[in-house]
PDB file of N, CA and C in Angstrom:
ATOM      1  N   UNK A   1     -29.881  -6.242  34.915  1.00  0.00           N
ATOM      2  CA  UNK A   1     -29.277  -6.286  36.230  1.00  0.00           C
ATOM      3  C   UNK A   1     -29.635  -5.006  36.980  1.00  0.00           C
ATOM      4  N   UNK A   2     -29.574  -5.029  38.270  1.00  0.00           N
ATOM      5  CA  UNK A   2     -30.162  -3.875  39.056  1.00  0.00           C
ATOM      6  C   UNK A   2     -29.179  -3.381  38.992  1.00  0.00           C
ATOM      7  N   UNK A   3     -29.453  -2.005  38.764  1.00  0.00           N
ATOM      8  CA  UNK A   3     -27.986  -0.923  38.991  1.00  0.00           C
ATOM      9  C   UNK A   3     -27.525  -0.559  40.411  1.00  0.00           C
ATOM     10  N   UNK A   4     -28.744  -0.572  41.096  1.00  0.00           N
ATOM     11  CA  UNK A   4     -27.959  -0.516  42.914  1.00  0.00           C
ATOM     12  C   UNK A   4     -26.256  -2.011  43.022  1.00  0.00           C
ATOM     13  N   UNK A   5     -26.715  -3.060  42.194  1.00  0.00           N
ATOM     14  CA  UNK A   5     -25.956  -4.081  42.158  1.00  0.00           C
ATOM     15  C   UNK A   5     -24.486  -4.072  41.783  1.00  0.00           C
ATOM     16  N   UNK A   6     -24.270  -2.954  41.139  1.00  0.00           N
ATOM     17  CA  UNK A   6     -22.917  -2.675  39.989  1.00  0.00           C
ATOM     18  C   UNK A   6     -22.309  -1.574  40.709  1.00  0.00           C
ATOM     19  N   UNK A   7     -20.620  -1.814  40.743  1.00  0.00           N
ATOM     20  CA  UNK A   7     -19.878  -0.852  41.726  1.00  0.00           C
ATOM     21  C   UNK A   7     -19.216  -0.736  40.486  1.00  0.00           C
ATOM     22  N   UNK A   8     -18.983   0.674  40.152  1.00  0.00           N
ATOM     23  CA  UNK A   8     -17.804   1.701  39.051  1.00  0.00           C
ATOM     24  C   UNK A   8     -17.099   2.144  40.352  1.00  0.00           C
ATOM     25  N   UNK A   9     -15.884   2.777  39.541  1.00  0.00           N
ATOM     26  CA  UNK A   9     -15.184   3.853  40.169  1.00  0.00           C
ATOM     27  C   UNK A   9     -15.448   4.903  39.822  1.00  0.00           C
ATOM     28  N   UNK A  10     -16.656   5.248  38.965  1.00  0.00           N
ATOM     29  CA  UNK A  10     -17.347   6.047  38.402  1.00  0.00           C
ATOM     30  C   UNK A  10     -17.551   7.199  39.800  1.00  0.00           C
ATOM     31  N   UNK A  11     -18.520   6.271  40.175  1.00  0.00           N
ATOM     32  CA  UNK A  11     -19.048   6.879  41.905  1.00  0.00           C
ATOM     33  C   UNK A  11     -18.361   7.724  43.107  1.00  0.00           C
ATOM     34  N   UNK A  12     -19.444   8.508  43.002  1.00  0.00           N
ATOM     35  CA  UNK A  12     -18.711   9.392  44.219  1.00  0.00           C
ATOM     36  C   UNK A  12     -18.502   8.743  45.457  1.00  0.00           C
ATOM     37  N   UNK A  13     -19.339   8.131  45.824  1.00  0.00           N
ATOM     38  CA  UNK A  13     -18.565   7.227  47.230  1.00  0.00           C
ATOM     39  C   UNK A  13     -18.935   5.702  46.553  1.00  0.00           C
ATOM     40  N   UNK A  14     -17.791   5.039  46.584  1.00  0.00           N
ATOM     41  CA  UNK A  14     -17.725   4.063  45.597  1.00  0.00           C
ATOM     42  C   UNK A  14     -18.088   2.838  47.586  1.00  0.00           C
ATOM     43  N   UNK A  15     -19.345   1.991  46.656  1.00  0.00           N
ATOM     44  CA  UNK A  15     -19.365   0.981  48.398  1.00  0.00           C
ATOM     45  C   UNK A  15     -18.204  -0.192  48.503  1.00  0.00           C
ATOM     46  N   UNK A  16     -17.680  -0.628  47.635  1.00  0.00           N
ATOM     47  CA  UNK A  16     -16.704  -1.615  48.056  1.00  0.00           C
ATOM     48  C   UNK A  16     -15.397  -0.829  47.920  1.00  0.00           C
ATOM     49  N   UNK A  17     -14.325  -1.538  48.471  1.00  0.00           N
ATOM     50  CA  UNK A  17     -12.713  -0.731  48.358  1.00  0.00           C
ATOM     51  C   UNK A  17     -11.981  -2.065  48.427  1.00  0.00           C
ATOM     52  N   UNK A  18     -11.157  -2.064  47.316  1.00  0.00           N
ATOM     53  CA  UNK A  18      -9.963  -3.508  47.465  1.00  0.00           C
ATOM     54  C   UNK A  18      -8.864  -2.828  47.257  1.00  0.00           C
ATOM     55  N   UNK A  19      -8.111  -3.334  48.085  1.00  0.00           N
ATOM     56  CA  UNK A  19      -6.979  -2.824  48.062  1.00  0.00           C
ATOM     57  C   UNK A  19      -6.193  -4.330  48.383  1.00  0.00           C
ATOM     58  N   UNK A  20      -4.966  -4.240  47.188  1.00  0.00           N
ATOM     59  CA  UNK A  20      -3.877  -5.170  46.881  1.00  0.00           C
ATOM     60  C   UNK A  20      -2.552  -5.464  47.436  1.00  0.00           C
ATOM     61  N   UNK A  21      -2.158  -6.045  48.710  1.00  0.00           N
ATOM     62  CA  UNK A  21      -1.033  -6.048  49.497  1.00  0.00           C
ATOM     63  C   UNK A  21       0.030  -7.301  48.755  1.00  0.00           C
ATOM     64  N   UNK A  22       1.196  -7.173  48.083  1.00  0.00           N
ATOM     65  CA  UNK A  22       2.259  -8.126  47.327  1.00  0.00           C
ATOM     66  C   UNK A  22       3.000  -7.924  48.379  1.00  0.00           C
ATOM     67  N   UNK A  23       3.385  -9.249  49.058  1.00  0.00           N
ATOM     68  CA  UNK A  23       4.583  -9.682  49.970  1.00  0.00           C
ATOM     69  C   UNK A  23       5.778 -10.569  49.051  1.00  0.00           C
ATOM     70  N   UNK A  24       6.851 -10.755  49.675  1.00  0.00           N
ATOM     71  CA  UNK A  24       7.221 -11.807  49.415  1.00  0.00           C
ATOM     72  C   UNK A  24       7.027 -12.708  49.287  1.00  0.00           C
ATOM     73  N   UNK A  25       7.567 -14.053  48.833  1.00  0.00           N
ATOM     74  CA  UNK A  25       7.531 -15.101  49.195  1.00  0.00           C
ATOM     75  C   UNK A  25       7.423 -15.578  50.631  1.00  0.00           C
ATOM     76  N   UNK A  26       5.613 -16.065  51.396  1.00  0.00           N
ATOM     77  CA  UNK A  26       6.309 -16.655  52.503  1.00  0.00           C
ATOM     78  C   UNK A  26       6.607 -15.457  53.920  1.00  0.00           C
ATOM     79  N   UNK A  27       6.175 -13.946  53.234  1.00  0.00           N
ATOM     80  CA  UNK A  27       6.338 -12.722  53.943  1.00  0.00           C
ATOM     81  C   UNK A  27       5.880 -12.587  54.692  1.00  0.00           C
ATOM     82  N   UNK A  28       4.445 -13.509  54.857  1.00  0.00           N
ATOM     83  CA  UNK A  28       3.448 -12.855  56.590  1.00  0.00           C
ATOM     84  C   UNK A  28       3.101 -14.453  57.033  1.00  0.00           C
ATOM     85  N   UNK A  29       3.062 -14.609  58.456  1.00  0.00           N
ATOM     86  CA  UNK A  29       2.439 -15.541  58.362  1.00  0.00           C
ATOM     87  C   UNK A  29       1.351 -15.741  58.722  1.00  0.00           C
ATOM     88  N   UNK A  30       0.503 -16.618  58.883  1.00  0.00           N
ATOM     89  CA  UNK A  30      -0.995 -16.783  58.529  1.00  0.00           C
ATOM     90  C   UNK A  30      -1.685 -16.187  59.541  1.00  0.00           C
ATOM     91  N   UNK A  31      -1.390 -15.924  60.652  1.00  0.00           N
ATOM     92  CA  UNK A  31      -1.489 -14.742  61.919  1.00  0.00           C
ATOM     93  C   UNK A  31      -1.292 -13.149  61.310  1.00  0.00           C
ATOM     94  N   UNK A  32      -0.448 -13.346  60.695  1.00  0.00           N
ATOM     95  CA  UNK A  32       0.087 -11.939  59.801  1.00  0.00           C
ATOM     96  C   UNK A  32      -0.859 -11.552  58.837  1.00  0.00           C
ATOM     97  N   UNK A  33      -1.567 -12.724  58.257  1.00  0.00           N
ATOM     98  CA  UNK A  33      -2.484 -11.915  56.976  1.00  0.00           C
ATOM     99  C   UNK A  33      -3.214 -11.899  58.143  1.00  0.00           C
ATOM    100  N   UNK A  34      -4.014 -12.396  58.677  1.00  0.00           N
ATOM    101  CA  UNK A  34      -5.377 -11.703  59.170  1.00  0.00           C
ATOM    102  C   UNK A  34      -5.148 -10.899  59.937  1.00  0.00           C
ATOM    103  N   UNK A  35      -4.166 -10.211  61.178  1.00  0.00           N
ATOM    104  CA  UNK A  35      -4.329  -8.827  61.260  1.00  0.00           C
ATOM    105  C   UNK A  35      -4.204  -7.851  60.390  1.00  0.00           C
ATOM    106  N   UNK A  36      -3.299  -8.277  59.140  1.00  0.00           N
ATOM    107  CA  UNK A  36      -3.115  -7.533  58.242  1.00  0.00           C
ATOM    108  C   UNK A  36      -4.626  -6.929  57.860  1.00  0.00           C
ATOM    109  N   UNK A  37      -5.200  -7.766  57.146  1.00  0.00           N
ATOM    110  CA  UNK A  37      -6.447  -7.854  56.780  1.00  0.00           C
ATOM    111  C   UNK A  37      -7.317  -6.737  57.642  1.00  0.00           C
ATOM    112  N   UNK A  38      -7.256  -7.453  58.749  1.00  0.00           N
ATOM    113  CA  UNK A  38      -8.055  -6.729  60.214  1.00  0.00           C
ATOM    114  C   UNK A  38      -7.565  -4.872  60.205  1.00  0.00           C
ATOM    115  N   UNK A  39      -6.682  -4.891  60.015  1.00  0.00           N
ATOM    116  CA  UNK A  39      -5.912  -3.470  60.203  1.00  0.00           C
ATOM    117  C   UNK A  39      -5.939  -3.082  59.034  1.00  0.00           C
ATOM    118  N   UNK A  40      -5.957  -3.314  58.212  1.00  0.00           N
ATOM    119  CA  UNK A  40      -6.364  -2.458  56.513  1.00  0.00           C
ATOM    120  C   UNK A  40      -7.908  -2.332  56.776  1.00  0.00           C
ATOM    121  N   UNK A  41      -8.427  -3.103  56.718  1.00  0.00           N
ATOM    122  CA  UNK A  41     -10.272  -2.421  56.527  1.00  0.00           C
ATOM    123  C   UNK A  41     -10.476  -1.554  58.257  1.00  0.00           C
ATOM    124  N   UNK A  42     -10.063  -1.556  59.083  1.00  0.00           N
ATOM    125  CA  UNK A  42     -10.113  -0.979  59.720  1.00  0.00           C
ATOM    126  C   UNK A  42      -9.819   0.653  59.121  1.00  0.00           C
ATOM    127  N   UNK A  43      -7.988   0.589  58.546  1.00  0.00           N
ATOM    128  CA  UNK A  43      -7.649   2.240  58.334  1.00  0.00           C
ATOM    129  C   UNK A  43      -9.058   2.390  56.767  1.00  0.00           C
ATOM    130  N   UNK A  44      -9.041   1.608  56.069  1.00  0.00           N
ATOM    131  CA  UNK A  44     -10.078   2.086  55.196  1.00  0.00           C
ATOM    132  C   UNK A  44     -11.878   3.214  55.679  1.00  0.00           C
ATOM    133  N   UNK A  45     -11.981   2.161  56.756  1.00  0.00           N
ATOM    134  CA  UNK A  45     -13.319   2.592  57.567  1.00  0.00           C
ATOM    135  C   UNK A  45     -12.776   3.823  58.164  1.00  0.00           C
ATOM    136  N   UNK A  46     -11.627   4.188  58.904  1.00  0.00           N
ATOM    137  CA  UNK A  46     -11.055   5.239  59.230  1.00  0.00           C
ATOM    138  C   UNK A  46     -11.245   6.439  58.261  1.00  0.00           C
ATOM    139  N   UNK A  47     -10.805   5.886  57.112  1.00  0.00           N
ATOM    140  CA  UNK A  47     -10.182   6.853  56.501  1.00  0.00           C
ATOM    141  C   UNK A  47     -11.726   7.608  55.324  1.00  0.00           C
ATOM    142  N   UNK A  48     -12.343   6.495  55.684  1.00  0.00           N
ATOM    143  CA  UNK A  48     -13.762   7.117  55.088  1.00  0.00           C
ATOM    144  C   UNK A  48     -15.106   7.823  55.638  1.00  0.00           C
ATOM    145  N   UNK A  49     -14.446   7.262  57.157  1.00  0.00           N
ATOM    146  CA  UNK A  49     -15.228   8.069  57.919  1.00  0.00           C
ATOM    147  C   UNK A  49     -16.405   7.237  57.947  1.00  0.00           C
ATOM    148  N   UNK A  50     -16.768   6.035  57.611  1.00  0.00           N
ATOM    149  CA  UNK A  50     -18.104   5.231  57.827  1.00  0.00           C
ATOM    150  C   UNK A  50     -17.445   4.270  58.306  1.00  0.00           C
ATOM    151  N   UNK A  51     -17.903   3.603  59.581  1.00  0.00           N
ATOM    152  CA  UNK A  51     -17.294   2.332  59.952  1.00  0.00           C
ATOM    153  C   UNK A  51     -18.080   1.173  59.554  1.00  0.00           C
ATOM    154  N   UNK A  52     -18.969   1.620  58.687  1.00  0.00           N
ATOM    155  CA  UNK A  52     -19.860   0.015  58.540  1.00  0.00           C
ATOM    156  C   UNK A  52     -18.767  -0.495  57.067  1.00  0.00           C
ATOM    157  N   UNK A  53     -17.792   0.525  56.320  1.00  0.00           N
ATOM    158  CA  UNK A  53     -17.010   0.398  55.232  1.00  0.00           C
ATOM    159  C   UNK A  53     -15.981  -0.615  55.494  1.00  0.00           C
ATOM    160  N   UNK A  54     -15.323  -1.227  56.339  1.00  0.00           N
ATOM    161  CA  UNK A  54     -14.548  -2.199  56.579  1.00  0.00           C
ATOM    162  C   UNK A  54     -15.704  -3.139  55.990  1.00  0.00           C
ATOM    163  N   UNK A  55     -16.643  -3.528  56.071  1.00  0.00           N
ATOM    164  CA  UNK A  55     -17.443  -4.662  56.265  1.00  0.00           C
ATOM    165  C   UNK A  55     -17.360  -5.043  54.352  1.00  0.00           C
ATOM    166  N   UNK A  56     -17.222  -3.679  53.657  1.00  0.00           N
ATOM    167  CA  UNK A  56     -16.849  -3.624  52.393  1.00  0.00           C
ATOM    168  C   UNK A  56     -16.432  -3.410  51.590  1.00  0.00           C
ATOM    169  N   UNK A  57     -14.493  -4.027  52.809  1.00  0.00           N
ATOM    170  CA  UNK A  57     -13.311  -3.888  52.629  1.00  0.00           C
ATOM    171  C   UNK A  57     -12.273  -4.817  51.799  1.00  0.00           C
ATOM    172  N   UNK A  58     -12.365  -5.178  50.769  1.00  0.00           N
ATOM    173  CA  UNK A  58     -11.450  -6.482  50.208  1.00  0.00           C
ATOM    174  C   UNK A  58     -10.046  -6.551  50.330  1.00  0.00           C
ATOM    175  N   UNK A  59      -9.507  -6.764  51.264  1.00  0.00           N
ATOM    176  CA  UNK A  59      -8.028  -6.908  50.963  1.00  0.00           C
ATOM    177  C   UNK A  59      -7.192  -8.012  50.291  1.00  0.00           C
ATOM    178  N   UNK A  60      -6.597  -7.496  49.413  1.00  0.00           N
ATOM    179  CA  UNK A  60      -5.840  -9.400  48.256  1.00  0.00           C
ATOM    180  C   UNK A  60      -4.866  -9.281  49.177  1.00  0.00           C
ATOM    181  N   UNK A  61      -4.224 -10.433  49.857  1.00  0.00           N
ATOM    182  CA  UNK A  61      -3.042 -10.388  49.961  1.00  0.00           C
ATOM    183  C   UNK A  61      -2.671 -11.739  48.386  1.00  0.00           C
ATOM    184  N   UNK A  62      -1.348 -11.090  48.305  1.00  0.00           N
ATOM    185  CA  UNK A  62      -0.622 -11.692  46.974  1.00  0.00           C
ATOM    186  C   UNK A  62       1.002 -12.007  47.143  1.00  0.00           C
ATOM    187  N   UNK A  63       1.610 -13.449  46.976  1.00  0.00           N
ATOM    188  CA  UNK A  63       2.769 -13.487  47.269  1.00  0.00           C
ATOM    189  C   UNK A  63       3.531 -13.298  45.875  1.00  0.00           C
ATOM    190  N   UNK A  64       4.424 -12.391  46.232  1.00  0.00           N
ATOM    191  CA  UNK A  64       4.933 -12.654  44.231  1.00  0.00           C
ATOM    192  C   UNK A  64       5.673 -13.708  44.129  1.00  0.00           C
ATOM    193  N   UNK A  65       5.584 -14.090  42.865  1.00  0.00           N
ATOM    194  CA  UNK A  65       6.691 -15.092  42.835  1.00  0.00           C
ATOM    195  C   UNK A  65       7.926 -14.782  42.919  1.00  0.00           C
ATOM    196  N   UNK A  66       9.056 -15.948  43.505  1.00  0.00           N
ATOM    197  CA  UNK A  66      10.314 -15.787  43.630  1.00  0.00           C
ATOM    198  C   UNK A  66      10.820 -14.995  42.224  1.00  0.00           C
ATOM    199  N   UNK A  67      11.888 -13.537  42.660  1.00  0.00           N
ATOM    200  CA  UNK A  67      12.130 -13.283  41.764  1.00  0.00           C
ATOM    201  C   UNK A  67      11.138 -12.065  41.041  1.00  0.00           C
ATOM    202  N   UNK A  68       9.891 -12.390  41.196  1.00  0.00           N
ATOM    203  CA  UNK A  68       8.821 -11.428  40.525  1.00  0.00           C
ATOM    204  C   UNK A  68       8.346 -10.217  41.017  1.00  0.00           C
ATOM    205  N   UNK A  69       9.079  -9.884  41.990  1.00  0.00           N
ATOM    206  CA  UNK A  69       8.856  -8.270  42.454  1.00  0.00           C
ATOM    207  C   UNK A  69      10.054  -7.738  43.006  1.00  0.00           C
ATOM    208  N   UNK A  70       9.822  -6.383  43.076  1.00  0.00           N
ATOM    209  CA  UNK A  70      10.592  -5.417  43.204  1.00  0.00           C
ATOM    210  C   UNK A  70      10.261  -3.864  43.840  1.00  0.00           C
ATOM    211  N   UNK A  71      11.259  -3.551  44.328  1.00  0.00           N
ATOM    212  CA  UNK A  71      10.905  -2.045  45.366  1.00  0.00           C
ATOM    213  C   UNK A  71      11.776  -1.117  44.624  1.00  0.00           C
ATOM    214  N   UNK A  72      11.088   0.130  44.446  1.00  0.00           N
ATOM    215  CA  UNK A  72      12.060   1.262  43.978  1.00  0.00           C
ATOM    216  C   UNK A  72      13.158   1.173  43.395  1.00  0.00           C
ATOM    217  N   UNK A  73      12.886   0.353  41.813  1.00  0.00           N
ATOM    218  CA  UNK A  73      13.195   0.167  40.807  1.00  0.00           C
ATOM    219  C   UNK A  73      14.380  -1.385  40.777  1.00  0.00           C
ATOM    220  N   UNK A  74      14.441  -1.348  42.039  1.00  0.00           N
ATOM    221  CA  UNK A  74      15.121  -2.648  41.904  1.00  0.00           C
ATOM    222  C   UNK A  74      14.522  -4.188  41.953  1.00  0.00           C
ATOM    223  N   UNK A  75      14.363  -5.125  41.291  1.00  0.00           N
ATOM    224  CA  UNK A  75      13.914  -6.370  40.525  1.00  0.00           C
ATOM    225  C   UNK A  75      14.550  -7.025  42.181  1.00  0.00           C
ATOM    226  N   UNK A  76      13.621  -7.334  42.873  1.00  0.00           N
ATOM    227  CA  UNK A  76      14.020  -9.000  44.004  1.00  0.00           C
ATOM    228  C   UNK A  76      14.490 -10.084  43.539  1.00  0.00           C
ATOM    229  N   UNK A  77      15.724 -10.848  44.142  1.00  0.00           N
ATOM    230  CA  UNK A  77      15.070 -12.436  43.988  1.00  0.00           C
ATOM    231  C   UNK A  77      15.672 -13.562  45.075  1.00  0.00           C
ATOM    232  N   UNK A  78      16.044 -14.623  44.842  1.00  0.00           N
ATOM    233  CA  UNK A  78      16.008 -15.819  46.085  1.00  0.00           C
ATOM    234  C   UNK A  78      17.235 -14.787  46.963  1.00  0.00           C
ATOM    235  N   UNK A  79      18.460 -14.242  46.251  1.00  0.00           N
ATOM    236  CA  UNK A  79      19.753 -13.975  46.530  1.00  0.00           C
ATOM    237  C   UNK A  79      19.590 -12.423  46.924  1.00  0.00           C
ATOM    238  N   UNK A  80      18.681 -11.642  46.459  1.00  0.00           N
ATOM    239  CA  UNK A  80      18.637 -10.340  47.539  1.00  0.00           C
ATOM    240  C   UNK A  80      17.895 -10.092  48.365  1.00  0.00           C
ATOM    241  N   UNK A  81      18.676  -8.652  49.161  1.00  0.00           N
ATOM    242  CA  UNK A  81      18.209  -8.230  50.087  1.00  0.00           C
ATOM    243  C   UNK A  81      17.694  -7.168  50.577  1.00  0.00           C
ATOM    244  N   UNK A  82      16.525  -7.120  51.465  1.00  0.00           N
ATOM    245  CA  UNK A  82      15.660  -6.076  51.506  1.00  0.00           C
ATOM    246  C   UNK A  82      16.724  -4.754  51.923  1.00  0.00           C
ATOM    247  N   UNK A  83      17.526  -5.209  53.119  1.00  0.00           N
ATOM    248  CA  UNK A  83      18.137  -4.339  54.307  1.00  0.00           C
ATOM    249  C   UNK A  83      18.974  -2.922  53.168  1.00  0.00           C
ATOM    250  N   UNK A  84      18.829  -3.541  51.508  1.00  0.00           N
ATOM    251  CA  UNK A  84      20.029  -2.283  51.364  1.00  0.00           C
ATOM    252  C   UNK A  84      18.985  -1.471  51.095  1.00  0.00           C
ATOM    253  N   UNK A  85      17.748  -1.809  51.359  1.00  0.00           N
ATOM    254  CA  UNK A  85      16.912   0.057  51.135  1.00  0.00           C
ATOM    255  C   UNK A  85      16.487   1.173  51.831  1.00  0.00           C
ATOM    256  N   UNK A  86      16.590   1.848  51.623  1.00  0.00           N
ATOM    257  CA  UNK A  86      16.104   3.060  52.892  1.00  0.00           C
ATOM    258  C   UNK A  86      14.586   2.423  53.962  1.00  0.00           C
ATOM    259  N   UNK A  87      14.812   2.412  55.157  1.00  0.00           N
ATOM    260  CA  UNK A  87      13.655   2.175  55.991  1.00  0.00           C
ATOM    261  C   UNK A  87      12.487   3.405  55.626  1.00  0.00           C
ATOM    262  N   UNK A  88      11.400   3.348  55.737  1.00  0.00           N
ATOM    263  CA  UNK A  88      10.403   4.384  55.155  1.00  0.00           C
ATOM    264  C   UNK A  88       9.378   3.753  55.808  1.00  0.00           C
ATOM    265  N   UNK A  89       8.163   4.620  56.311  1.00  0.00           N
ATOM    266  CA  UNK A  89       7.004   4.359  56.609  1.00  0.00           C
ATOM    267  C   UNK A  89       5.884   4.414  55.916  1.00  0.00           C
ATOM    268  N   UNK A  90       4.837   3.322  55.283  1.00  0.00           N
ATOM    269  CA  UNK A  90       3.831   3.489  54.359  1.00  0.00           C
ATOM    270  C   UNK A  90       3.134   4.571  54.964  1.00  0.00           C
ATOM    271  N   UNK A  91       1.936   4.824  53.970  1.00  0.00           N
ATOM    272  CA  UNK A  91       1.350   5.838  54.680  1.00  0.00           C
ATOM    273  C   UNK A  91       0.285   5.068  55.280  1.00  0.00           C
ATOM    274  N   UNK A  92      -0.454   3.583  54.800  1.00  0.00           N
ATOM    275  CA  UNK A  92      -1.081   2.249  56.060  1.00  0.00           C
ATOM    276  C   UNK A  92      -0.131   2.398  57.128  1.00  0.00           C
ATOM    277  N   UNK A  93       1.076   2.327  57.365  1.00  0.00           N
ATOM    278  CA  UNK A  93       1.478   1.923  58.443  1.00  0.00           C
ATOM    279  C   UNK A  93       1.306   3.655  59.745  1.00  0.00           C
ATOM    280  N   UNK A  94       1.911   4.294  58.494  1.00  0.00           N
ATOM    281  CA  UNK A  94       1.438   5.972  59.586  1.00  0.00           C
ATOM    282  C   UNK A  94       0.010   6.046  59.983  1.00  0.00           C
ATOM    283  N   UNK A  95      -0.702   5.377  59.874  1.00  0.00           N
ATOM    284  CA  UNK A  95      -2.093   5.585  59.424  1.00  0.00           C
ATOM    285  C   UNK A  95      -2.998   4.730  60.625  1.00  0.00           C
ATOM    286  N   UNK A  96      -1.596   3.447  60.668  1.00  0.00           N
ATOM    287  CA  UNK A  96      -2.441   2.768  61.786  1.00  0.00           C
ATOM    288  C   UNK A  96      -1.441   2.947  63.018  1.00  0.00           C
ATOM    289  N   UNK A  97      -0.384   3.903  63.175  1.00  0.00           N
ATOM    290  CA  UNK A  97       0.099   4.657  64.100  1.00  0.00           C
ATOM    291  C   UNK A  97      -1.047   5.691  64.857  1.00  0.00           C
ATOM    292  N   UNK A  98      -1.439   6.316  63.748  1.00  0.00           N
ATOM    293  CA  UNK A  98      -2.425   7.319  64.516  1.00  0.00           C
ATOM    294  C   UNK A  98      -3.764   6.160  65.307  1.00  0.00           C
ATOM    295  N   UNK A  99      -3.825   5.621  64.670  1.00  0.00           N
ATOM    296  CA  UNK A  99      -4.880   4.972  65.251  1.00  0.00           C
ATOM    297  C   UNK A  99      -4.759   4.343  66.528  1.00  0.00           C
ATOM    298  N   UNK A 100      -3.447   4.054  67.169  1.00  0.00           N
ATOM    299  CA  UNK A 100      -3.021   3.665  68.119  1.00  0.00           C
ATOM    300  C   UNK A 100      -3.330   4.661  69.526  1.00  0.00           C
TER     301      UNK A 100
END
């Protein structure tokens, strides 16, 4: 296999970047993933300083299953709720503040 072909994290500037977004159940809707999408490889290309790097930007979006995730140590499920946690800003979301 050609080695130009094979991406490590070995690499000093590694060419692809995936990055893994877990919503809820049902959390964005289908308007929602693709700006999502749109606005993550964007701050990626930002944040690397090459804008042709969005282009080899993977974003997963992933719904967990009911029940199967959790924020700052507390386990989700059908019966809780987000509102009892501290509001906080990702550092994507500060990120595409500046970009504004």
């Amino acid at each position: 296999m050609d080695p130009a072909a094979v991406q490590t994290a070995a690499e000093a500037l590694p060419r692809t970047i995936r990055v893994q977004i877990i919503t809820p159940p049902a959390g964005l809707t289908r308007s929602g993933q693709k700006q999502l999408v749109k606005d993550v490889a964007a701050i990626m290309a930002d944040i690397c300083g090459d804008p042709t790097q969005s282009k080899r930007t993977w974003v997963l979006l992933t719904e967990a299953a009911e029940g199967g995730w959790g924020i700052a140590g507390t386990a989700f499920g059908a019966r809780s709720s987000l509102r009892s946690l501290p509001r906080r800003r990702s550092r994507v979301g500060r990120l595409a503040d500046r970009r504004s």
